[in-house]
C-alpha atoms as a PDB file:
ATOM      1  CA  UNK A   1       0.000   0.000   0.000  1.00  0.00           C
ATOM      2  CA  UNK A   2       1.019   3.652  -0.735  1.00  0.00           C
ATOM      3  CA  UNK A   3       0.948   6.608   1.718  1.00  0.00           C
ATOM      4  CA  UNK A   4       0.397  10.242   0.683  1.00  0.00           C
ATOM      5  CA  UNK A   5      -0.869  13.313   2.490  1.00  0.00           C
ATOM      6  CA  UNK A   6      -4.017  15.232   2.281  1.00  0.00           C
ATOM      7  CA  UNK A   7      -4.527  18.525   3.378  1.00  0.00           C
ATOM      8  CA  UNK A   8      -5.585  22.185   3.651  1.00  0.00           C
ATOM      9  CA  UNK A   9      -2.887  24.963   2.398  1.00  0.00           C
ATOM     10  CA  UNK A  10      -3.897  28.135   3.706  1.00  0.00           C
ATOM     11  CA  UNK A  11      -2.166  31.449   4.451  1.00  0.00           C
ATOM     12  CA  UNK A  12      -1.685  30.604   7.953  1.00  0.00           C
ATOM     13  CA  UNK A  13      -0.722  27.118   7.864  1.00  0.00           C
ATOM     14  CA  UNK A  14       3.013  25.761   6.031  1.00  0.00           C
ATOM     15  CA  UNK A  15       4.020  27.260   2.584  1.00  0.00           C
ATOM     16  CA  UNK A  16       3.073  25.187  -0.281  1.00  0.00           C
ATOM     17  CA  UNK A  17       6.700  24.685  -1.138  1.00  0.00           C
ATOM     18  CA  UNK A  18       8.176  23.872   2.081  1.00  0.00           C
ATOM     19  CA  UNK A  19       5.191  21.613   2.595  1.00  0.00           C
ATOM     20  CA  UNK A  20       5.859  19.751  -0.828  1.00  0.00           C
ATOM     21  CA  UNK A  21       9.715  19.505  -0.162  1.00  0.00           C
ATOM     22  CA  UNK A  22       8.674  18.005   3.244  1.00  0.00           C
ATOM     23  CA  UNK A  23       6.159  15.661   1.835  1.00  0.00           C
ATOM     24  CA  UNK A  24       8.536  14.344  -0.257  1.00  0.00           C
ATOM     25  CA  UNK A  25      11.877  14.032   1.836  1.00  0.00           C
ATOM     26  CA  UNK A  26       9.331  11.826   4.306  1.00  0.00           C
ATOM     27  CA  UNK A  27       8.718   8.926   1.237  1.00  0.00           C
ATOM     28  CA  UNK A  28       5.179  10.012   0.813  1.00  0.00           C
ATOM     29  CA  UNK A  29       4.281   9.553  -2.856  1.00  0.00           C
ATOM     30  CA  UNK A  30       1.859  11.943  -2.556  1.00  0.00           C
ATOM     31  CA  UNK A  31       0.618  15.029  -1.908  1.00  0.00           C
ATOM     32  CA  UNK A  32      -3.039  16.410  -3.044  1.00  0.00           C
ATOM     33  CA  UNK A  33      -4.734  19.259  -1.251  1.00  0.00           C
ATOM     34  CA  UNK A  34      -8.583  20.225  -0.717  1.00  0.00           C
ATOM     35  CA  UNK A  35      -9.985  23.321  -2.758  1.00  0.00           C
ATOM     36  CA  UNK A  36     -12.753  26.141  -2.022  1.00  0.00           C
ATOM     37  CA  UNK A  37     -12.699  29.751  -3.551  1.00  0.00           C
ATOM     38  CA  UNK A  38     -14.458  31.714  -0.719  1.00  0.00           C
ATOM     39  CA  UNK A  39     -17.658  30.556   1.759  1.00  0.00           C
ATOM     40  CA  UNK A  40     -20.306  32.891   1.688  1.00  0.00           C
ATOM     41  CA  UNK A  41     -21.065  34.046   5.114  1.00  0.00           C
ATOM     42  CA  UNK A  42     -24.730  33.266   5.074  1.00  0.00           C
ATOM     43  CA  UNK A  43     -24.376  29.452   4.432  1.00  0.00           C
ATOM     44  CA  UNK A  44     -27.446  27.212   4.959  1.00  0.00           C
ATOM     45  CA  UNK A  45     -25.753  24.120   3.392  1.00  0.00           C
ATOM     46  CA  UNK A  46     -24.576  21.816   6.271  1.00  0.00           C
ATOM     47  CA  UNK A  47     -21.111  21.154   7.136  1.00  0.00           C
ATOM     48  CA  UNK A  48     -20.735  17.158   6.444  1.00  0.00           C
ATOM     49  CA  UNK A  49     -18.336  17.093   8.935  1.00  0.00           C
ATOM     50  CA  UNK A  50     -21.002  18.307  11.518  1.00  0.00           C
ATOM     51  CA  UNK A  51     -20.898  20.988  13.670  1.00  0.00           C
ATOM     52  CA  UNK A  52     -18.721  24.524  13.154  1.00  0.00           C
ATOM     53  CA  UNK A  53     -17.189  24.706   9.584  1.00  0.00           C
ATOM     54  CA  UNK A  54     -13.518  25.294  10.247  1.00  0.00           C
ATOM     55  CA  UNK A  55     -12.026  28.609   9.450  1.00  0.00           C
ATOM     56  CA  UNK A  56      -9.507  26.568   6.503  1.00  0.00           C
ATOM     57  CA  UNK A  57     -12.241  26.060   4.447  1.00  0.00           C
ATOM     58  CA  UNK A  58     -12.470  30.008   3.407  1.00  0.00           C
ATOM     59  CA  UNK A  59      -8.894  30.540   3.599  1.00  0.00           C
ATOM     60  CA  UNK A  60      -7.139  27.649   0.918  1.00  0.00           C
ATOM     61  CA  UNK A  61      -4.787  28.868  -1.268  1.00  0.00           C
ATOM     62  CA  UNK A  62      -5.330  28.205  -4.996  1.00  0.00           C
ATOM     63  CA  UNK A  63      -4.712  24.705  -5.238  1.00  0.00           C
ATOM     64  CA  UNK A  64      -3.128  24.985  -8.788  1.00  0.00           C
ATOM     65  CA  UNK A  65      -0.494  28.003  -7.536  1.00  0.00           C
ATOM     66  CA  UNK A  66       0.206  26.092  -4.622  1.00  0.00           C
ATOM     67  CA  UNK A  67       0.849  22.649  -6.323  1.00  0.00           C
ATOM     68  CA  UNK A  68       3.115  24.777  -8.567  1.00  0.00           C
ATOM     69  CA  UNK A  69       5.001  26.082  -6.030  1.00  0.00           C
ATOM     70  CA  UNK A  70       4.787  22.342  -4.792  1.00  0.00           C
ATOM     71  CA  UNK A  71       6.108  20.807  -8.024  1.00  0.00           C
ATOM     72  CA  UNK A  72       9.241  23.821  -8.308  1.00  0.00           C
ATOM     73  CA  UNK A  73      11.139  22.235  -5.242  1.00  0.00           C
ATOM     74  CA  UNK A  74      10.281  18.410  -5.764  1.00  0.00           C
ATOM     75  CA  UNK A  75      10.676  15.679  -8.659  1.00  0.00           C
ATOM     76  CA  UNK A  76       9.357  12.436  -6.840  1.00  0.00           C
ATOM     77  CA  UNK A  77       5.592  13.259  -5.008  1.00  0.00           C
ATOM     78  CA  UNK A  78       2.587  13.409  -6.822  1.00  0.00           C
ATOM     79  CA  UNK A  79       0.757  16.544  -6.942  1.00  0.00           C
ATOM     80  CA  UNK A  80      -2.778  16.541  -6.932  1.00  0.00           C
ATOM     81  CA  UNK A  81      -6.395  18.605  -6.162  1.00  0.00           C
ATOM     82  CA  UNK A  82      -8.337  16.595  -3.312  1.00  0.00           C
ATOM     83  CA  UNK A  83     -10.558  18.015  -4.539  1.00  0.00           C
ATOM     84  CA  UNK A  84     -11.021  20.270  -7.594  1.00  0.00           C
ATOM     85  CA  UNK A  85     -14.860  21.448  -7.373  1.00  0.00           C
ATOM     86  CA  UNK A  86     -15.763  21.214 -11.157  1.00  0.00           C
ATOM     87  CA  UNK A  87     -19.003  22.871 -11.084  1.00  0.00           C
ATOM     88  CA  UNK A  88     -17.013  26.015  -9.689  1.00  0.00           C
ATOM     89  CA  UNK A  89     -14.799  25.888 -12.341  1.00  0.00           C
ATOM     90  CA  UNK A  90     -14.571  26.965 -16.023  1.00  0.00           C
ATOM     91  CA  UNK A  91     -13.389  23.991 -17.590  1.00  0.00           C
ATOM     92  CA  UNK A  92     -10.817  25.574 -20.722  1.00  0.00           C
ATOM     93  CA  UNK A  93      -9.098  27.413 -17.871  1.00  0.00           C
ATOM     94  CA  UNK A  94      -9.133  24.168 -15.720  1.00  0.00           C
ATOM     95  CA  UNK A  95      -7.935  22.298 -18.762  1.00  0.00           C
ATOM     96  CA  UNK A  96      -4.612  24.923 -18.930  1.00  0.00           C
ATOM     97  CA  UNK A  97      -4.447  24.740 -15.260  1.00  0.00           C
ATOM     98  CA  UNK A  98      -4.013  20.912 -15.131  1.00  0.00           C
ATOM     99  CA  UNK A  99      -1.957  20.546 -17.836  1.00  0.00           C
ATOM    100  CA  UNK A 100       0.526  23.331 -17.072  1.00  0.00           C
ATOM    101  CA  UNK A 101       0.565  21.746 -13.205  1.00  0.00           C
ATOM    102  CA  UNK A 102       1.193  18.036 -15.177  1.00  0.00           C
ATOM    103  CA  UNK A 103       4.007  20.052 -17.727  1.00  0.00           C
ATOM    104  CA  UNK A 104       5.771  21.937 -14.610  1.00  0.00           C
ATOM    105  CA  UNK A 105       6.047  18.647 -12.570  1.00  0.00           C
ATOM    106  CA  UNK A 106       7.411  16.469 -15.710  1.00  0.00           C
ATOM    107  CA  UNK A 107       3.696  14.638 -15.671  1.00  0.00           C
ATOM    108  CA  UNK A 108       3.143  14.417 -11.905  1.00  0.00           C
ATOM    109  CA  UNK A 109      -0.140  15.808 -12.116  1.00  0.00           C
ATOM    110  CA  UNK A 110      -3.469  14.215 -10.636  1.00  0.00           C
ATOM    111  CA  UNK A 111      -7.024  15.520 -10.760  1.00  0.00           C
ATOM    112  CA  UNK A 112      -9.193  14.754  -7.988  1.00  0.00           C
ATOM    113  CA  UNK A 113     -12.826  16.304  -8.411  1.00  0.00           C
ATOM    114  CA  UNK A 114     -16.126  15.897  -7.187  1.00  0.00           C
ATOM    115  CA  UNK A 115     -19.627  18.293  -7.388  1.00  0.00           C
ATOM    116  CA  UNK A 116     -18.991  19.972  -3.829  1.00  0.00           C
ATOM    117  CA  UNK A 117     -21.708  19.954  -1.000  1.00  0.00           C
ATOM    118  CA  UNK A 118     -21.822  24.128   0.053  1.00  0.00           C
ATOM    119  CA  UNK A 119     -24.830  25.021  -2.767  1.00  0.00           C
ATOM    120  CA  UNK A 120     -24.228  28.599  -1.674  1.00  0.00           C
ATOM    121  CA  UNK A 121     -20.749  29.041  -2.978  1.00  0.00           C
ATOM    122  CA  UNK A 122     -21.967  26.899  -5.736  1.00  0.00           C
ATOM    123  CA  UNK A 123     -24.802  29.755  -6.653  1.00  0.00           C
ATOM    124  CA  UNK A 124     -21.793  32.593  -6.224  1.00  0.00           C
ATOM    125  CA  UNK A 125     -20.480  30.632  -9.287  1.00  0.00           C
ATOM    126  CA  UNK A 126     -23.148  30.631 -11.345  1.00  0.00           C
ATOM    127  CA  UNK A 127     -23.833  27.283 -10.847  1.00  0.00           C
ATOM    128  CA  UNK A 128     -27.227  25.206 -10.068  1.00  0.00           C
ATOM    129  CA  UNK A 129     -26.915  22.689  -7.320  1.00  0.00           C
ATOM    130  CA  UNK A 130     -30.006  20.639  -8.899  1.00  0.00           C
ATOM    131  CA  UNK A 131     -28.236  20.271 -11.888  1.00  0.00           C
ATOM    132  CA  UNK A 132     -24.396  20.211 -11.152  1.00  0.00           C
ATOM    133  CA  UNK A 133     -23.771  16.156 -11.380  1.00  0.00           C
ATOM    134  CA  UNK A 134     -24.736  16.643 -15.025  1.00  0.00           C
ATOM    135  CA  UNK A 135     -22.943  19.542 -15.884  1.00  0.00           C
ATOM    136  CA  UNK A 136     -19.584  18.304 -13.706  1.00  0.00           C
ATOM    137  CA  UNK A 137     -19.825  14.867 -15.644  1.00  0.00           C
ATOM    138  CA  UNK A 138     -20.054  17.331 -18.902  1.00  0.00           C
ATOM    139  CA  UNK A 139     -17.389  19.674 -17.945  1.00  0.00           C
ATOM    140  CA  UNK A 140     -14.997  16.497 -17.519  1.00  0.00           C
ATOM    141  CA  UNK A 141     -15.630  15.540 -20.882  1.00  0.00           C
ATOM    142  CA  UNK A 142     -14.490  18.458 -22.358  1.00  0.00           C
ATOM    143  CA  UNK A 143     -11.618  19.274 -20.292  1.00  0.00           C
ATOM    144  CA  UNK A 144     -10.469  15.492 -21.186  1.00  0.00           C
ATOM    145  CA  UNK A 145     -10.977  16.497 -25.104  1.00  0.00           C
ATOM    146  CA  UNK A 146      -9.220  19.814 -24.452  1.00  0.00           C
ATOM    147  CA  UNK A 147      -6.101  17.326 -23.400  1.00  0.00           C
ATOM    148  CA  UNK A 148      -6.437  14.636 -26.022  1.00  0.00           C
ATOM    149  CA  UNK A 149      -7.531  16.686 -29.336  1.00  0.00           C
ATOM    150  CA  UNK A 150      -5.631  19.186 -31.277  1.00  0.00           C
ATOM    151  CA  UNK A 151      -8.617  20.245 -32.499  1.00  0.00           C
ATOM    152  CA  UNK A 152     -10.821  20.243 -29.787  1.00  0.00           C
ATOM    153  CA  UNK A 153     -14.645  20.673 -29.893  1.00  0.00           C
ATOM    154  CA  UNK A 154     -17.356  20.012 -27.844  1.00  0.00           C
ATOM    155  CA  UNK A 155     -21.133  20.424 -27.554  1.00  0.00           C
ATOM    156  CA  UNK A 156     -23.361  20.264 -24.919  1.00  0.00           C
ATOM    157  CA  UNK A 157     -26.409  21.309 -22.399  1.00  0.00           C
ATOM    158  CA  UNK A 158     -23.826  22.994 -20.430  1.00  0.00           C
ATOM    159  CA  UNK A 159     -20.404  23.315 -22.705  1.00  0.00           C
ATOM    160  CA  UNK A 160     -20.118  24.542 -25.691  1.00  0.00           C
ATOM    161  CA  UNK A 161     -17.067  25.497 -27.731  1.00  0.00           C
ATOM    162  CA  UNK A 162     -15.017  24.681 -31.043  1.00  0.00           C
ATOM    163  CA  UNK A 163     -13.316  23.725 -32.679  1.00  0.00           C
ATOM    164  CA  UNK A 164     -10.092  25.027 -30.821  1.00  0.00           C
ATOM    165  CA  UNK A 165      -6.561  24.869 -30.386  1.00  0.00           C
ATOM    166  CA  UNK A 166      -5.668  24.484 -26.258  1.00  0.00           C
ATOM    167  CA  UNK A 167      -1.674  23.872 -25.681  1.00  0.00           C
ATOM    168  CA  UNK A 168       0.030  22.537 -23.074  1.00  0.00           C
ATOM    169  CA  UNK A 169      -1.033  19.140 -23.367  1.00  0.00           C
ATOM    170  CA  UNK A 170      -0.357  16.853 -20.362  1.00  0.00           C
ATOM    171  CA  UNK A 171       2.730  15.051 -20.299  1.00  0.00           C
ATOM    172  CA  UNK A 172       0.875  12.150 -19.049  1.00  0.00           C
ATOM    173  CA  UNK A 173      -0.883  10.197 -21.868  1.00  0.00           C
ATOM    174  CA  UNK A 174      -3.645  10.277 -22.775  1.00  0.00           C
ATOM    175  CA  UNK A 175      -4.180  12.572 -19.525  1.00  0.00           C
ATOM    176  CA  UNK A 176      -3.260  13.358 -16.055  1.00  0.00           C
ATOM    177  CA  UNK A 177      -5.608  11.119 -13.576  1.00  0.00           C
ATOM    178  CA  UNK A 178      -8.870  11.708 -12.649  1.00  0.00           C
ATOM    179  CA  UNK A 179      -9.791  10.286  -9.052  1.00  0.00           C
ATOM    180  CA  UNK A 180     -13.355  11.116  -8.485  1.00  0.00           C
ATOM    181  CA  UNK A 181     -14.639  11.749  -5.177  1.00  0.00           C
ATOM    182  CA  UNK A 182     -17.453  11.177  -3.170  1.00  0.00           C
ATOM    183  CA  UNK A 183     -19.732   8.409  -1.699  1.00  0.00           C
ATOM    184  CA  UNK A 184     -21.918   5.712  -3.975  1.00  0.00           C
ATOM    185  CA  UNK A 185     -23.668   8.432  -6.231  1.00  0.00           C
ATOM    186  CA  UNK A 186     -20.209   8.850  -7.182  1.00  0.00           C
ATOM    187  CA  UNK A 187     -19.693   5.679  -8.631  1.00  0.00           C
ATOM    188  CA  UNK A 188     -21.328   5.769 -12.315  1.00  0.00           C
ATOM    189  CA  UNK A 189     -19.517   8.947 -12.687  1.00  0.00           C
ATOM    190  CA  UNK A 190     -16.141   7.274 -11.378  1.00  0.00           C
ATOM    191  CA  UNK A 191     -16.947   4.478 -13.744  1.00  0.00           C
ATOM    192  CA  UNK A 192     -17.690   6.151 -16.826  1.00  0.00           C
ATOM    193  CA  UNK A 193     -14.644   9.278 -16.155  1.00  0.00           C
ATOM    194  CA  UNK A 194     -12.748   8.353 -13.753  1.00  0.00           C
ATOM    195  CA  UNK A 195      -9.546   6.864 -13.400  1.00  0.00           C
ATOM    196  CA  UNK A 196      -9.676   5.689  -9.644  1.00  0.00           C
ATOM    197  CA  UNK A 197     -12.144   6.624  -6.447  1.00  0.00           C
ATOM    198  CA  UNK A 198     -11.474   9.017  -4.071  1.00  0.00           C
ATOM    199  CA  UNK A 199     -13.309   7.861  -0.757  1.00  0.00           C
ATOM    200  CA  UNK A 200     -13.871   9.578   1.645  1.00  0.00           C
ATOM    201  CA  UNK A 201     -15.422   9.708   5.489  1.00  0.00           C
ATOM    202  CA  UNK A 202     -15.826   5.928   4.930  1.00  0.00           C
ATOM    203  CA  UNK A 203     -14.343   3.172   7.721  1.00  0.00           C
ATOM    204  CA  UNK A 204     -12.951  -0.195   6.149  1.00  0.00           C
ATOM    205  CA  UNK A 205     -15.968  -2.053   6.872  1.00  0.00           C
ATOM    206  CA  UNK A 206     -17.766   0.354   5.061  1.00  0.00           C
ATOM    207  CA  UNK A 207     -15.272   0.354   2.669  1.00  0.00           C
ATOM    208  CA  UNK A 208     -14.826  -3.283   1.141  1.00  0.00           C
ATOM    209  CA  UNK A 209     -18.738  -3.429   0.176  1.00  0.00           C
ATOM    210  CA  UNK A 210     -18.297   0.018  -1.976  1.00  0.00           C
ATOM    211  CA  UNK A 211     -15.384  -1.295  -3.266  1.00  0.00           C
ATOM    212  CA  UNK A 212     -17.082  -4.337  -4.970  1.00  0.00           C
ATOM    213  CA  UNK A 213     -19.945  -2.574  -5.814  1.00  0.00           C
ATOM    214  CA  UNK A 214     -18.193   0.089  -7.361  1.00  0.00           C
ATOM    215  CA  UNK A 215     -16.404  -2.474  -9.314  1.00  0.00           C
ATOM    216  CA  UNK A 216     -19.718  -4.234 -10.394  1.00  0.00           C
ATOM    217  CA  UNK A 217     -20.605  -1.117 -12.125  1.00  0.00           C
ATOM    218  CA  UNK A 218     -17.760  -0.026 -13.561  1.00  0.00           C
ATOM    219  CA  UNK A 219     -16.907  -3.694 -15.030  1.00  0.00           C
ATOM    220  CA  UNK A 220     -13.162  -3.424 -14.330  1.00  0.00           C
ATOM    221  CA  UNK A 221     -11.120  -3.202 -11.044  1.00  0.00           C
ATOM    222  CA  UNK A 222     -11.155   0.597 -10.488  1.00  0.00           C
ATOM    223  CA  UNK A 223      -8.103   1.851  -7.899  1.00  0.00           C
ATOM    224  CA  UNK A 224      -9.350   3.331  -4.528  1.00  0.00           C
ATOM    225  CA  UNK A 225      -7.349   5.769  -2.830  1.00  0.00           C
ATOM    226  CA  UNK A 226      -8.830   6.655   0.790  1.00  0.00           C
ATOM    227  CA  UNK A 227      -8.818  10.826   1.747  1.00  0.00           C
ATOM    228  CA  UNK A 228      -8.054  12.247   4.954  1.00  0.00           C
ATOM    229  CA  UNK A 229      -7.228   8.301   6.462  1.00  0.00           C
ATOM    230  CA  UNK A 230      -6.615   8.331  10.030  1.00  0.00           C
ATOM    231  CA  UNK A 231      -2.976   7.598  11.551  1.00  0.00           C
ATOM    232  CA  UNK A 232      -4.507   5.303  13.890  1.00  0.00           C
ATOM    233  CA  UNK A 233      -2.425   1.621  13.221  1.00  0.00           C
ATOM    234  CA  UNK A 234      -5.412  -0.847  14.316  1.00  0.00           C
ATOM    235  CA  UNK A 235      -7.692   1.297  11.458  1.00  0.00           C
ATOM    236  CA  UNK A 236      -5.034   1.277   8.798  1.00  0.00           C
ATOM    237  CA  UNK A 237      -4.551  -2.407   9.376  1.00  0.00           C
ATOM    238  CA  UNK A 238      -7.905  -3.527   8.713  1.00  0.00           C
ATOM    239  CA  UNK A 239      -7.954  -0.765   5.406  1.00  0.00           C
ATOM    240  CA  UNK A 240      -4.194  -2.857   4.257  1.00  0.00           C
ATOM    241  CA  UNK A 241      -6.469  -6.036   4.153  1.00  0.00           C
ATOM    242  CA  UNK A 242      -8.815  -4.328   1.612  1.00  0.00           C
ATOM    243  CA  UNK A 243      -7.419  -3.774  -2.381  1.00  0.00           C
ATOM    244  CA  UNK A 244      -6.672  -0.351  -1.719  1.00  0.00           C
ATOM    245  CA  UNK A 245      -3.960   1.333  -3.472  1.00  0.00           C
ATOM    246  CA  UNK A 246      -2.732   4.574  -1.155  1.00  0.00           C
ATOM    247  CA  UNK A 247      -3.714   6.084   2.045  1.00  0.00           C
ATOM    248  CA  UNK A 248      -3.869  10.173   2.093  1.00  0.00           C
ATOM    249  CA  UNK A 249      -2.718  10.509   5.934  1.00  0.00           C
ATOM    250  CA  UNK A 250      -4.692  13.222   7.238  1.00  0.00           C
ATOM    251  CA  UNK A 251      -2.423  16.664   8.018  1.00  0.00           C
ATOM    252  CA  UNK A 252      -3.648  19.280  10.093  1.00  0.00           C
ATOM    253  CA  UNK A 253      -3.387  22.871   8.659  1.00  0.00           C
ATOM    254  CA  UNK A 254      -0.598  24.048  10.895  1.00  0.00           C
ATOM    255  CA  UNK A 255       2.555  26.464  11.119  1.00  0.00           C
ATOM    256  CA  UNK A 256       5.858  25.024   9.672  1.00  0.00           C
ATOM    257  CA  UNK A 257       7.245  23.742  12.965  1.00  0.00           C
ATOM    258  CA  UNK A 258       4.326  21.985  13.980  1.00  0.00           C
ATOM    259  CA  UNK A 259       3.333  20.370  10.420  1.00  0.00           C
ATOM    260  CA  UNK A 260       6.812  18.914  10.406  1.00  0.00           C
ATOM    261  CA  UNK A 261       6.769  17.445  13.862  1.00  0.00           C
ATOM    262  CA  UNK A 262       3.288  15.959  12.715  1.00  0.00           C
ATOM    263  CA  UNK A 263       4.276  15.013   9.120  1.00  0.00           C
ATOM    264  CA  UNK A 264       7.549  13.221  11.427  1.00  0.00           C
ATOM    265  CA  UNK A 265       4.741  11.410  13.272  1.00  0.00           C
ATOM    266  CA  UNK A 266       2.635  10.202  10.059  1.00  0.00           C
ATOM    267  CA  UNK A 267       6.050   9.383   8.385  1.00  0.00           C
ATOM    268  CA  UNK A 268       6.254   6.596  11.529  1.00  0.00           C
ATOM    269  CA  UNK A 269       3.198   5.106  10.997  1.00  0.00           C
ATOM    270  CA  UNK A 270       3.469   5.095   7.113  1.00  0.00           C
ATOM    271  CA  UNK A 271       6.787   3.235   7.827  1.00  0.00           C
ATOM    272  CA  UNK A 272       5.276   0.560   9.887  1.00  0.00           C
ATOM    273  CA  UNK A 273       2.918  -0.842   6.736  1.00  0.00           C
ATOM    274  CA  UNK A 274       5.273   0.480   3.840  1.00  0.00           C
END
């Protein structure tokens, strides 16, 4: 099994670069980091988490700067979104983004992305939350024939463009990855777009039943990489006995000194099932 990191980068937590160099120096192989543009201050939508919505969530950096910075002082650690929110997002400029991100790091790139649950900052967008599953799995379509075309034209309910000419184009071929995240409603999306699952908030019991049934629909083994895992050793024993491919070690969004004393402690018990 592999072992990465997933986390917040805000402006009052570890610099993007020092946190990538760190990251990397530890043996992670990977690094992907969680997205919002703003949170409107009169939210109705629910933390899933429960309770207070914690003050990172309106402070992340850009994921795509950050990763940059990220990719500058590295050449080993993935660099990924964990996770891009598509209906947010225009998807030409996402296209560039991902591809320049994939060019920078010498094809490091991956694209985690799922619909988003705050239908407020969805609405600040643009976007409607009845309809965004549609217009994310649309949007993914065309930013994967903005990677693979040289010509690229699309047509849709919600997209519409070409033809056109969109350079970089990933190093990775035919594209960078796209882990999809999110719980069962997820899964014909991860098996019709997707190159692996991003799970998330699920335990390993939970787990190995989505796992096959995921797999059912899809009608091919799809990789699973679990987000925000726990560091506990009894719960990442029981997710080892499951086909999972990496654990994203949960790291707190903290100053320097503390996120390398905790990314020390991770590193430890990453080491023990490495």
């Amino acid at each position: 099994m592999k072992f990465g990191v997933s986390t917040f980068v805000t402006d009052q937590g570890i610099g993007p670069a020092a946190l990538g160099r760190a990251v990397e120096e530890r043996g992670f192989d990977s690094l992907l980091i969680a997205e919002h543009t703003h949170i409107p201050v009169d939210r109705r939508s629910p933390y899933p988490g429960g309770g207070d919505l914690p003050e990172m969530y309106y402070r992340t950096l850009d994921p795509f700067v950050a990763l940059s910075a990220a990719a500058a002082v590295t050449e080993r650690v993935l660099l990924g979104t964990g996770i891009a929110l598509v209906a947010q997002r225009d998807p030409i400029v996402t296209a560039k983004e991902v591809a320049s991100l994939d060019l920078i790091s010498g094809g490091r790139a991956v694209f985690g992305v799922g619909v988003g649950w705050n239908r407020e900052e969805m609405e600040n967008h643009g976007a409607d939350p009845t309809t965004r599953g549609r217009m994310v799995n649309e949007r993914l379509r065309a930013i994967r024939e903005l990677w693979t075309a040289e010509k690229a034209e699309f047509h849709g309910e919600f997209v519409d463009f070409g033809p056109v000419y969109s350079w970089p184009k990933p190093v990775q071929r035919p594209h960078p990855p796209i882990y999809v995240g999110g719980g069962e409603g997820s899964f014909p999306r991860t098996a019709a777009l997707g190159d692996a699952w991003l799970a998330n908030r699920t335990t390993p019991e939970e787990l190995g039943p989505r796992i096959d049934a995921l797999r059912e629909i899809a009608g091919r083994r799809v990789p699973v990489t679990m987000y925000a895992a726990t560091d506990d050793p009894d719960t990442i024993e029981r997710y080892t006995r499951l086909d999972v491919e990496r654990l994203l070690l949960y790291l707190p969004t903290r100053p320097e000194s503390e996120t390398l004393q905790i990314l020390d402690g991770l590193a430890g018990v990453a080491g023990r099932f490495s």
